[in-house]
N, C-alpha and C. Protein backbone atom coordinates (compact mmCIF):
# COMPACT_ATOMS: atom_id res chain seq x y z
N UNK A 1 -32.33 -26.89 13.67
CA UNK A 1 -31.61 -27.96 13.01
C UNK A 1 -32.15 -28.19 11.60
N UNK A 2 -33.20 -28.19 11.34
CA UNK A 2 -34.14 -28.32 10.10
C UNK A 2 -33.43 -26.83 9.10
N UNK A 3 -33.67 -25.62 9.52
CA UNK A 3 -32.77 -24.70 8.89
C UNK A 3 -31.42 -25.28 8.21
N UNK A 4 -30.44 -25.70 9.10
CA UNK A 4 -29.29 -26.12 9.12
C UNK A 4 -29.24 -27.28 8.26
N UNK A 5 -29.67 -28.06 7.89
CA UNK A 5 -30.37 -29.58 7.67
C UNK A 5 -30.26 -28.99 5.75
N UNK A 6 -30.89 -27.76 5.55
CA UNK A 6 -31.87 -27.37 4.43
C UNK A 6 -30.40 -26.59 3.65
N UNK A 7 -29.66 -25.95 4.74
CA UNK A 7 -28.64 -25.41 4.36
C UNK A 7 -27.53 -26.26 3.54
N UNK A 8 -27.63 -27.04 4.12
CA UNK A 8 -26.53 -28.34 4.31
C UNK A 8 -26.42 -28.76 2.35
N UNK A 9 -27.61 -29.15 2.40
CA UNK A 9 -28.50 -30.20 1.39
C UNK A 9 -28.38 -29.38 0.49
N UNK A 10 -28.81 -27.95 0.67
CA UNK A 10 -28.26 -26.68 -0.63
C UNK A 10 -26.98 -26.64 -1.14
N UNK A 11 -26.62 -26.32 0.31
CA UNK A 11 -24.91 -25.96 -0.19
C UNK A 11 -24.24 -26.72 -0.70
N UNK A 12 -24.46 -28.11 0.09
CA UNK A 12 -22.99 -28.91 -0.16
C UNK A 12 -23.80 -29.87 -1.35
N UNK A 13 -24.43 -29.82 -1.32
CA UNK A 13 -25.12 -31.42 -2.36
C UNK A 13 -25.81 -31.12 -3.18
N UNK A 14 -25.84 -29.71 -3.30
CA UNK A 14 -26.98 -29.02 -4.47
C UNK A 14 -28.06 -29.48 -4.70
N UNK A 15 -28.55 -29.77 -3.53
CA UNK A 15 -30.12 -30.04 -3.61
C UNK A 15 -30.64 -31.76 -4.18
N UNK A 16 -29.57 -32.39 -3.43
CA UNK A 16 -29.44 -33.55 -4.06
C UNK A 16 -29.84 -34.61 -2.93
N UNK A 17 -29.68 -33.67 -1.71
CA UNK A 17 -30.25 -34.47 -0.54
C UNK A 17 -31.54 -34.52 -0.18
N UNK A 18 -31.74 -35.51 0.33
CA UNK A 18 -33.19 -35.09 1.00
C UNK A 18 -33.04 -35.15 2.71
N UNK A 19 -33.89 -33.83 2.95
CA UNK A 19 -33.96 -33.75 4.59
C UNK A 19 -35.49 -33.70 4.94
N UNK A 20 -35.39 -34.73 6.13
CA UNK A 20 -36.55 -35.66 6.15
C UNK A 20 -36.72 -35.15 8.16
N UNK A 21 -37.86 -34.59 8.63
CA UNK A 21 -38.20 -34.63 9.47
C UNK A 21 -38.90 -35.54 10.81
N UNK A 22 -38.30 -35.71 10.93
CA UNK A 22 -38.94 -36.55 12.05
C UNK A 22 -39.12 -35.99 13.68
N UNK A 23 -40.24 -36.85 14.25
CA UNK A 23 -40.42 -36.12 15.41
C UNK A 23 -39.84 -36.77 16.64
N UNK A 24 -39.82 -36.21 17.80
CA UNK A 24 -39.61 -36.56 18.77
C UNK A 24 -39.98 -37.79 19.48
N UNK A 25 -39.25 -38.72 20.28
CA UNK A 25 -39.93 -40.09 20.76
C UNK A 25 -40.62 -39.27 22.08
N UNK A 26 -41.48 -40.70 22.10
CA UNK A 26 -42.38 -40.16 23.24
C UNK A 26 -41.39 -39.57 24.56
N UNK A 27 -40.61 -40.50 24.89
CA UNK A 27 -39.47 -40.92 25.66
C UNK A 27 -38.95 -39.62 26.07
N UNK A 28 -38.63 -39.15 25.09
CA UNK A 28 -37.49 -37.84 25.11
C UNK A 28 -38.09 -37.05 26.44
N UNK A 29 -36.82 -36.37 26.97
CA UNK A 29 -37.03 -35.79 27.88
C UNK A 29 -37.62 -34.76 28.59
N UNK A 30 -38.94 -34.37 29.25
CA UNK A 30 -40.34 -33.05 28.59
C UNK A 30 -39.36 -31.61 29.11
N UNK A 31 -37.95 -31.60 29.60
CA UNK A 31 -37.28 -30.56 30.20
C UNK A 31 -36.26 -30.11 29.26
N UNK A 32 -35.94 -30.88 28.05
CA UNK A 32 -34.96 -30.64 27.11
C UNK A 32 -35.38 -29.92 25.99
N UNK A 33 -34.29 -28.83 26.18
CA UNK A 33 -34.88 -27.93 24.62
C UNK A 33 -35.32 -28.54 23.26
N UNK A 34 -36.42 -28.33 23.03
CA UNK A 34 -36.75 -28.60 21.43
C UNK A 34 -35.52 -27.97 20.66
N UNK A 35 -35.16 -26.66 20.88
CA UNK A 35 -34.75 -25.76 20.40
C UNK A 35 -33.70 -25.19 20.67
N UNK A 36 -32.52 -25.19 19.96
CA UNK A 36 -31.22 -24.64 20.64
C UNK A 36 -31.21 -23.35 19.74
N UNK A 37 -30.58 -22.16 20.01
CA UNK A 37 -30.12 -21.27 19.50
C UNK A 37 -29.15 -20.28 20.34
N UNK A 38 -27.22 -20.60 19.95
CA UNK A 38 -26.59 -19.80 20.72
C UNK A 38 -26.50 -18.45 20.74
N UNK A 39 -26.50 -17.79 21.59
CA UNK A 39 -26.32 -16.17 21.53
C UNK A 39 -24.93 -16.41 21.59
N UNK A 40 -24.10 -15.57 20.47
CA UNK A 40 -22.66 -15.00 20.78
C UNK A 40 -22.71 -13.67 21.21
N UNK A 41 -23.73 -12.78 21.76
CA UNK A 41 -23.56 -11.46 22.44
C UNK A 41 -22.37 -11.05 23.20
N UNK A 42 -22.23 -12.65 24.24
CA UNK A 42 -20.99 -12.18 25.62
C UNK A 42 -19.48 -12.64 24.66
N UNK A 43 -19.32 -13.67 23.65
CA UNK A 43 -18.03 -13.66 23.14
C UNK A 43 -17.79 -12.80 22.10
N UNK A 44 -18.70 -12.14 21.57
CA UNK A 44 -18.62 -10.61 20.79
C UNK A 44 -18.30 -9.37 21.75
N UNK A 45 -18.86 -9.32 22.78
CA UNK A 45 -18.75 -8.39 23.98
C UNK A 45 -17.36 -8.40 24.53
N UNK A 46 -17.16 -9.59 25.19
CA UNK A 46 -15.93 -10.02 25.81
C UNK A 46 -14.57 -10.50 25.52
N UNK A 47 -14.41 -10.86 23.99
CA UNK A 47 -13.50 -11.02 23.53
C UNK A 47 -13.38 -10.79 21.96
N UNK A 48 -14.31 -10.18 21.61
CA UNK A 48 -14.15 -9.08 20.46
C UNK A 48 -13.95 -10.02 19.40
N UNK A 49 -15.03 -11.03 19.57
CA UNK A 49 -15.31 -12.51 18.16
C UNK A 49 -16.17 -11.10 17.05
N UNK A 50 -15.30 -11.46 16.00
CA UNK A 50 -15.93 -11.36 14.35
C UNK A 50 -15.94 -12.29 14.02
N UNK A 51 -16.90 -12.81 13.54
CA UNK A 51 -17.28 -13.77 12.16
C UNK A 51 -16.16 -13.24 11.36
N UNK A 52 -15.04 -14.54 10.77
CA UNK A 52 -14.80 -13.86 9.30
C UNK A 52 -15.34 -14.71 7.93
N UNK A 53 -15.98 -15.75 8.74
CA UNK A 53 -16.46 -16.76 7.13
C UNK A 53 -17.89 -17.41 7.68
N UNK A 54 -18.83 -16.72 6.78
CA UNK A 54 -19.93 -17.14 6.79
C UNK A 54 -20.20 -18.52 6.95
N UNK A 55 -21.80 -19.12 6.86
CA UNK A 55 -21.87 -20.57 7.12
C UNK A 55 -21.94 -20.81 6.24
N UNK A 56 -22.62 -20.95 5.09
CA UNK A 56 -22.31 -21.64 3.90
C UNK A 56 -20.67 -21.74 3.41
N UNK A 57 -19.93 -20.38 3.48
CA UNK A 57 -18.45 -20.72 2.74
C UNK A 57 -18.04 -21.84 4.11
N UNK A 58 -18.01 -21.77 5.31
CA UNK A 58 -17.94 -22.34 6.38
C UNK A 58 -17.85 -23.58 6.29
N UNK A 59 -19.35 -24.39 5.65
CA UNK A 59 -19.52 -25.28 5.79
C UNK A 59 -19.07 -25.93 4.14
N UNK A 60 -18.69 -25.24 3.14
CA UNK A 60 -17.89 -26.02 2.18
C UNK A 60 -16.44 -26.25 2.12
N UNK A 61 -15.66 -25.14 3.42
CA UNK A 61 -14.67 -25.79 3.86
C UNK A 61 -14.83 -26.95 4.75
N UNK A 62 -15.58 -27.35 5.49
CA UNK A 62 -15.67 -27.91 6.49
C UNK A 62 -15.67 -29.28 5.83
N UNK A 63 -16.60 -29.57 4.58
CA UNK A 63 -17.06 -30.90 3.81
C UNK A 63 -15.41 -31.00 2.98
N UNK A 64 -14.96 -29.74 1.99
CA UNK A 64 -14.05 -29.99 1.38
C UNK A 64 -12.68 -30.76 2.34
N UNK A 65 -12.42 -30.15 3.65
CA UNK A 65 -11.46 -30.60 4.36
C UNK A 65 -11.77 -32.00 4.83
N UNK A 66 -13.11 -32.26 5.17
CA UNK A 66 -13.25 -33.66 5.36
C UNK A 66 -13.23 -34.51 3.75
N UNK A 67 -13.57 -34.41 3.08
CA UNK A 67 -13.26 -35.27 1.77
C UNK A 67 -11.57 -35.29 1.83
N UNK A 68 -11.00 -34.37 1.98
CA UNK A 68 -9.37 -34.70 1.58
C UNK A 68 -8.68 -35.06 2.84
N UNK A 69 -8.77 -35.52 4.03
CA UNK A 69 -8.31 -36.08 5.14
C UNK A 69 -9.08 -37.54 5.53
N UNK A 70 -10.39 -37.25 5.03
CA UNK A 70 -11.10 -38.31 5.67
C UNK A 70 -11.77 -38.20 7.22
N UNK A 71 -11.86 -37.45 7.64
CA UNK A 71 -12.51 -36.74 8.60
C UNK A 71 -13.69 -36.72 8.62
């Protein structure tokens, strides 16, 4: 998420954001991933997923479409 976080703050805000870490509450659950990372292996395998738009172009459609709907 911190990756993603860093991406974000680059891409869309030109470095205008700040991404600020924080840690876990005590609370949180000791069985829940710190860490997510999806494998697309089986929907590349199984239904023949290409990427056609990277995450950065990705994610400046994603901001541009929310600025002009309001989304």
């Amino acid at each position: 998420m911190l990756a993603l976080a860093e991406t974000i703050a680059g891409t869309i805000f030109n470095g205008k954001a700040h991404v600020k870490l924080i840690n876990y509450p005590d609370n949180y659950p000791q069985d829940e991933p710190r860490r997510r990372c999806p494998d697309l292996s089986k929907i590349k395998k199984e239904l023949g997923y290409v990427q056609k738009v990277g995450l950065k172009e990705g994610l400046k459609r994603a901001f541009a479409w929310m600025r002009e709907t309001g989304g």
